[in-house]
PDB file of N, CA and C in Angstrom:
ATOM      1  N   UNK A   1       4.555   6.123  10.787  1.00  0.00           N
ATOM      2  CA  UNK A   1       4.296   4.697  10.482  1.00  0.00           C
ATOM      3  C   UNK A   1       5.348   3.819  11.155  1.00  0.00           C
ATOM      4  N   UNK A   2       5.093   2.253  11.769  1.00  0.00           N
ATOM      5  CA  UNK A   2       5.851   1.714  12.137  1.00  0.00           C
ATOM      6  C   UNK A   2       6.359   0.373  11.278  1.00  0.00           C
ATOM      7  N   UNK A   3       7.132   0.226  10.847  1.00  0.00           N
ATOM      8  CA  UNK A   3       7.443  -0.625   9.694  1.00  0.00           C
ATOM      9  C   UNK A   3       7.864  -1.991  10.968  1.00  0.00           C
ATOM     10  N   UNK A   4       8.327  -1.956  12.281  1.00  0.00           N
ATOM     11  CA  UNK A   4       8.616  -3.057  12.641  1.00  0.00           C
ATOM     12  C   UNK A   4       7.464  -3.374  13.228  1.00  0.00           C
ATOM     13  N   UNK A   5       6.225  -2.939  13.366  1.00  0.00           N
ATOM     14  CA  UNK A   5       5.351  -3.605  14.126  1.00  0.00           C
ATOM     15  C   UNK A   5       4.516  -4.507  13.032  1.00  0.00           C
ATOM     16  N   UNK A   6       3.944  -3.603  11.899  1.00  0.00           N
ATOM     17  CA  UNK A   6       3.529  -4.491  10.739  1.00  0.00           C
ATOM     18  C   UNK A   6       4.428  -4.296   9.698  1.00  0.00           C
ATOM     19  N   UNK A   7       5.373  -4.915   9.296  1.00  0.00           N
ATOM     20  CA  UNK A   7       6.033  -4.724   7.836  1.00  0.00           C
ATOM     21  C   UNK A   7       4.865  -4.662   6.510  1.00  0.00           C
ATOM     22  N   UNK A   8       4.738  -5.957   6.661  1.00  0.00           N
ATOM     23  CA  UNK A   8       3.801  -6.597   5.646  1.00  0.00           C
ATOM     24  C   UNK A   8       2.686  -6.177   5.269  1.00  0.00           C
ATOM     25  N   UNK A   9       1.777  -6.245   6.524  1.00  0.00           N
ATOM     26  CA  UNK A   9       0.659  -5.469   6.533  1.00  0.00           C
ATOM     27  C   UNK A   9       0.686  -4.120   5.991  1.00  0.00           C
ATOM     28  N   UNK A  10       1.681  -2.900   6.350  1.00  0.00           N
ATOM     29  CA  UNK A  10       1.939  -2.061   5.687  1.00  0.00           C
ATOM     30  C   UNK A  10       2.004  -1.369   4.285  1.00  0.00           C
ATOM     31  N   UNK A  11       3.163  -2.503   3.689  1.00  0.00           N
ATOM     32  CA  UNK A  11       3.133  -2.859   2.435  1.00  0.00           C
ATOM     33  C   UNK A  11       2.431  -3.305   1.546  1.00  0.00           C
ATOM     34  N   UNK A  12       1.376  -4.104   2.194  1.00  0.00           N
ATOM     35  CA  UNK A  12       0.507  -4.750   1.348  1.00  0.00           C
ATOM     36  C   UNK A  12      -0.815  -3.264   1.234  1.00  0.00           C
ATOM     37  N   UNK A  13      -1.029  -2.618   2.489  1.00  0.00           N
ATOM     38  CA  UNK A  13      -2.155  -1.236   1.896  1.00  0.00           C
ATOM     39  C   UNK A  13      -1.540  -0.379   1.328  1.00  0.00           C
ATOM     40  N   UNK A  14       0.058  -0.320   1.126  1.00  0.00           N
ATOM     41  CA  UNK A  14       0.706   0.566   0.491  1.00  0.00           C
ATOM     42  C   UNK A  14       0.536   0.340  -1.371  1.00  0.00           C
ATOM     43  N   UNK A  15       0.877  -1.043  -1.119  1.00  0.00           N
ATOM     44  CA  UNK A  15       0.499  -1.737  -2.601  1.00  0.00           C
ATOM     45  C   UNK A  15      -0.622  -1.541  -3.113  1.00  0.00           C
ATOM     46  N   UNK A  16      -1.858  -1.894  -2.545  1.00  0.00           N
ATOM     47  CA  UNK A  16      -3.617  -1.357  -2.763  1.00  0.00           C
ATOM     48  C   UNK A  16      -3.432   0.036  -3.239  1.00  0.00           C
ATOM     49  N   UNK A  17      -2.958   0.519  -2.569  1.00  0.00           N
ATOM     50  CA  UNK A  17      -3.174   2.269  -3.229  1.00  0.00           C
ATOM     51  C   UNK A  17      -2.986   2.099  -4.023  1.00  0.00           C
ATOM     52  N   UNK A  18      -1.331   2.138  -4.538  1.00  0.00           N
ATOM     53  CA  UNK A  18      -0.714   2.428  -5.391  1.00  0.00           C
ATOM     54  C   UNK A  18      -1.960   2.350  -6.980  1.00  0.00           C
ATOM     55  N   UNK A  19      -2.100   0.439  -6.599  1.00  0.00           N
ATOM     56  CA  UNK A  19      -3.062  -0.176  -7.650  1.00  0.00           C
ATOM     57  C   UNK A  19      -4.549   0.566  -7.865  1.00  0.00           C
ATOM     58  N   UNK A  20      -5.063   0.940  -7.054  1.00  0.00           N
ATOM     59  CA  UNK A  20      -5.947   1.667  -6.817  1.00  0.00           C
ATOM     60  C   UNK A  20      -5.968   3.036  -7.632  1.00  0.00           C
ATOM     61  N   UNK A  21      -5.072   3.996  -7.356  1.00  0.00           N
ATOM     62  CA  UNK A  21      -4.660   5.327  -8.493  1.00  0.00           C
ATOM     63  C   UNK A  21      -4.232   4.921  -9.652  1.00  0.00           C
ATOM     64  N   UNK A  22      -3.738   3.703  -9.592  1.00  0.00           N
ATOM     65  CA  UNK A  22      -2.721   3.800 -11.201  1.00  0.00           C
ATOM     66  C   UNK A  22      -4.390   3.115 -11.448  1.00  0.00           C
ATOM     67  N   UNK A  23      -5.634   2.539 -11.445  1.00  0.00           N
ATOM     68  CA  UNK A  23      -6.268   2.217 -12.253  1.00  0.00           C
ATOM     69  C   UNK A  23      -7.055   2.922 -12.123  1.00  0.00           C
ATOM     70  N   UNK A  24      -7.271   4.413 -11.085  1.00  0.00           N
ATOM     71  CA  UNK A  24      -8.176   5.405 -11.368  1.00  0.00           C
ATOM     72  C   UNK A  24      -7.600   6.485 -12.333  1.00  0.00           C
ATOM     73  N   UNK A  25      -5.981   6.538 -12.547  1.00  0.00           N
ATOM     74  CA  UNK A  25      -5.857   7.524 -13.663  1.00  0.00           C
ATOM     75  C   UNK A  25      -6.000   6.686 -15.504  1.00  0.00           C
ATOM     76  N   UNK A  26      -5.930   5.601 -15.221  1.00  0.00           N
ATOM     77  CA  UNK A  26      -6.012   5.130 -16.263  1.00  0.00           C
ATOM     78  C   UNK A  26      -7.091   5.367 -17.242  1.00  0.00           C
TER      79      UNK A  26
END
């Protein structure tokens, strides 16, 4: 992964997951 080409962008589908599993194990 390249964190200096998209930081943000990165972070932000990193964030989706996250939200994504924590409300499929829920």
């Amino acid at each position: 992964m390249n964190y200096n080409s998209s930081n943000l962008t990165g972070f932000s589908k990193y964030e989706q997951n996250i939200q994504i599993q924590f409300l499929q194990f829920k």
